[in-house]
C-alpha atoms as a PDB file:
ATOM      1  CA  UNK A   1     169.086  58.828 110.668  1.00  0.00           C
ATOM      2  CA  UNK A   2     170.406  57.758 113.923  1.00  0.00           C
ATOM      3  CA  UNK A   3     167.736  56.064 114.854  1.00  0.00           C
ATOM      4  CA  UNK A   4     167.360  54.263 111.444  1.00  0.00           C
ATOM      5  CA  UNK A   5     171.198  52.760 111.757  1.00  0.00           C
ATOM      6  CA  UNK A   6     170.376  51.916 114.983  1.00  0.00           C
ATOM      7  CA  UNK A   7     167.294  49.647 114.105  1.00  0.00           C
ATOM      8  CA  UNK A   8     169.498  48.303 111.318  1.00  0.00           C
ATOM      9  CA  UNK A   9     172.271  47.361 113.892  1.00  0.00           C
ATOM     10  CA  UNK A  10     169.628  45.970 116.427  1.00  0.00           C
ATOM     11  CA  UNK A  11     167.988  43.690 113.189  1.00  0.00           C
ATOM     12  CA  UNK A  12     171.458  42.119 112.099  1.00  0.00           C
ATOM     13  CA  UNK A  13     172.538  41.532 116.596  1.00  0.00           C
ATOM     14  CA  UNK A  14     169.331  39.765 117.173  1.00  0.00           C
ATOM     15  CA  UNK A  15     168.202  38.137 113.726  1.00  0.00           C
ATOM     16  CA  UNK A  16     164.988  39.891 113.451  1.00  0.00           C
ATOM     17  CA  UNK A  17     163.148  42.454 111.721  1.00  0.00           C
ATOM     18  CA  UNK A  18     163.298  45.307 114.205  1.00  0.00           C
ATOM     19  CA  UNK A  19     159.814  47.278 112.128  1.00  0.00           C
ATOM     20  CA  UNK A  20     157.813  44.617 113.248  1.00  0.00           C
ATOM     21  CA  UNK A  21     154.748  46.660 115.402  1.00  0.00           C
ATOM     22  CA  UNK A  22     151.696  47.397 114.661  1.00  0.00           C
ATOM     23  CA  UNK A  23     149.923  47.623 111.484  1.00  0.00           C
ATOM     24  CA  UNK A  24     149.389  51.127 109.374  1.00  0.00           C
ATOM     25  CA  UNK A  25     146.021  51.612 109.991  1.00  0.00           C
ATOM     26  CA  UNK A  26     146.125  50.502 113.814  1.00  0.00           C
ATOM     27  CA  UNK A  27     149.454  53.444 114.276  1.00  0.00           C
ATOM     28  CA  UNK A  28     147.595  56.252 112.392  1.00  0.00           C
ATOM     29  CA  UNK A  29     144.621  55.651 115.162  1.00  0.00           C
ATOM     30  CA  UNK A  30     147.016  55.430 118.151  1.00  0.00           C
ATOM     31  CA  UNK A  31     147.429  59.404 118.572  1.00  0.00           C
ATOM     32  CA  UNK A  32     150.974  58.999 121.467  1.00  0.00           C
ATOM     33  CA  UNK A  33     152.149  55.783 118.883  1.00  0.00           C
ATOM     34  CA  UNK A  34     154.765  57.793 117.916  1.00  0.00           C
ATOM     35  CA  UNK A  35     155.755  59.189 120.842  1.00  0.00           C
ATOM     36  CA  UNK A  36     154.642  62.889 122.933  1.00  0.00           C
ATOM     37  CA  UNK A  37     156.420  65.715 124.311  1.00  0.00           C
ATOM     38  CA  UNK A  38     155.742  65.754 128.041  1.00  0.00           C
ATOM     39  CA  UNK A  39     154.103  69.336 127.569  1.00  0.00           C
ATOM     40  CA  UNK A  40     151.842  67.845 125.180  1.00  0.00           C
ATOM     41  CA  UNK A  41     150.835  65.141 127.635  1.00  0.00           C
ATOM     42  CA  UNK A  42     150.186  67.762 130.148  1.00  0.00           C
ATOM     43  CA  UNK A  43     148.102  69.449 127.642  1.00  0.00           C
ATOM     44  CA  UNK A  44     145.936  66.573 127.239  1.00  0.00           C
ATOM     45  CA  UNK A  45     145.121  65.675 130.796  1.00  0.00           C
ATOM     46  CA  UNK A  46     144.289  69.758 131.034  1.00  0.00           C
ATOM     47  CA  UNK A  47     141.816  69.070 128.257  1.00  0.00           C
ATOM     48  CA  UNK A  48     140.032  66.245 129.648  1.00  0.00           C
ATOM     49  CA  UNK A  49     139.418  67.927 132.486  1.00  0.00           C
ATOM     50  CA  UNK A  50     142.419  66.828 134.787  1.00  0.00           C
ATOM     51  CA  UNK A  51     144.058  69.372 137.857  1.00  0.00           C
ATOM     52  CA  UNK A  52     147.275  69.554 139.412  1.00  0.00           C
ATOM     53  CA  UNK A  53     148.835  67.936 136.310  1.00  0.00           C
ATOM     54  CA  UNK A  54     152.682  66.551 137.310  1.00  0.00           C
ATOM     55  CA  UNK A  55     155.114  65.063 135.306  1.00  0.00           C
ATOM     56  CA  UNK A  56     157.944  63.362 136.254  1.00  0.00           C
ATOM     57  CA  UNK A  57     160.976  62.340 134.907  1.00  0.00           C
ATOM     58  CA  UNK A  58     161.799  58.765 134.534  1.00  0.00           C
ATOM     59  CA  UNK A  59     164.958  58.784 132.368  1.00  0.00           C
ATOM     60  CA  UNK A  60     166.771  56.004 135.123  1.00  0.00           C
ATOM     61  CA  UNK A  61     164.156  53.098 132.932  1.00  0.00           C
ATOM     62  CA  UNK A  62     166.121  53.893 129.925  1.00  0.00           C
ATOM     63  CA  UNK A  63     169.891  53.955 131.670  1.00  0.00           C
ATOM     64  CA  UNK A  64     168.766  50.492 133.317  1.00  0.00           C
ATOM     65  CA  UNK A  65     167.766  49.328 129.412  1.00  0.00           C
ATOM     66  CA  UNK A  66     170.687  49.791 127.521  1.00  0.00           C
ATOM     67  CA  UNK A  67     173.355  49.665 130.089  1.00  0.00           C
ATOM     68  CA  UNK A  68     174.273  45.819 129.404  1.00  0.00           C
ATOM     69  CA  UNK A  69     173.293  46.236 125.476  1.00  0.00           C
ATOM     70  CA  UNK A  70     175.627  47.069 122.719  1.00  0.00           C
ATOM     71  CA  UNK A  71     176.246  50.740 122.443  1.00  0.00           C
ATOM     72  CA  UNK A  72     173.704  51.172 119.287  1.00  0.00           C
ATOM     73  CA  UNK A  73     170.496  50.778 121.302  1.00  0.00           C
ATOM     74  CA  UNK A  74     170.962  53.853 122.546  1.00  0.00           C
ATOM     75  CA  UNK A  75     170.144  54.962 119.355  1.00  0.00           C
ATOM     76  CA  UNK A  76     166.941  52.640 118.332  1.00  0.00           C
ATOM     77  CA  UNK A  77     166.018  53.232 122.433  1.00  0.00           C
ATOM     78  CA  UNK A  78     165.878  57.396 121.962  1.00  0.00           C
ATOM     79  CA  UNK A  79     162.320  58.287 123.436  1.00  0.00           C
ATOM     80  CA  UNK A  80     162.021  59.819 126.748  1.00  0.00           C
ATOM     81  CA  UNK A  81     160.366  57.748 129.553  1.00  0.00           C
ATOM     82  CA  UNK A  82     158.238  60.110 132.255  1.00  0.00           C
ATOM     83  CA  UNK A  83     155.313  59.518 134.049  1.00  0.00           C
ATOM     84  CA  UNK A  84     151.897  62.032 133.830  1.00  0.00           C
ATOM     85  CA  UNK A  85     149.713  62.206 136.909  1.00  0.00           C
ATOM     86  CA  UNK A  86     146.304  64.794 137.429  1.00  0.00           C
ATOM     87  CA  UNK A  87     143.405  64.777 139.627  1.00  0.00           C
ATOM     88  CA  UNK A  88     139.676  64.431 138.623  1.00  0.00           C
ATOM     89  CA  UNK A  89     137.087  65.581 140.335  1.00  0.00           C
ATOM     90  CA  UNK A  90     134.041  63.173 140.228  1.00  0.00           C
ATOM     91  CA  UNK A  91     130.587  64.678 140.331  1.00  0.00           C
ATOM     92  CA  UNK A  92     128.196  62.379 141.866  1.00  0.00           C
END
């Protein structure tokens, strides 16, 4: 709900439609469109054959993003921002 207001306050401050992205059938393909737990990320890399999986935490993106909006983009701006690293070994 939050995050619905938010959009709402972020289409009448800027004069645009703030659901403008990508089309339905181009989302549903995109499996991370909507967003991914870190531990799911991690999961991932595992699967696809990735070692010494790290995350890390890059929350400071998002302060530096809203800190000279209005106070409802921290609302429409809720997803976490982190970084996923691994190693692959490459079999020649």
């Amino acid at each position: 709900m939050k995050r619905f207001v938010g959009r709402i306050c972020v289409g009448i401050y800027e004069r645009r439609n703030p659901w403008n992205g990508y089309s339905n059938n181009l989302s549903k393909a995109l499996p991370l469109y909507g967003g991914a737990d870190p531990e799911r990320i991690v999961e991932i890399f595992e699967d696809a054959g990735l070692s010494d999986v790290a995350v890390t935490d890059l929350s400071w993106i998002r302060e530096r993003m809203v800190e000279d909006k209005p106070f409802f983009y921290r609302f429409v701006l809720g997803r976490a921002y982190f970084m996923v690293e691994g190693r692959k070994e490459v079999i020649l």
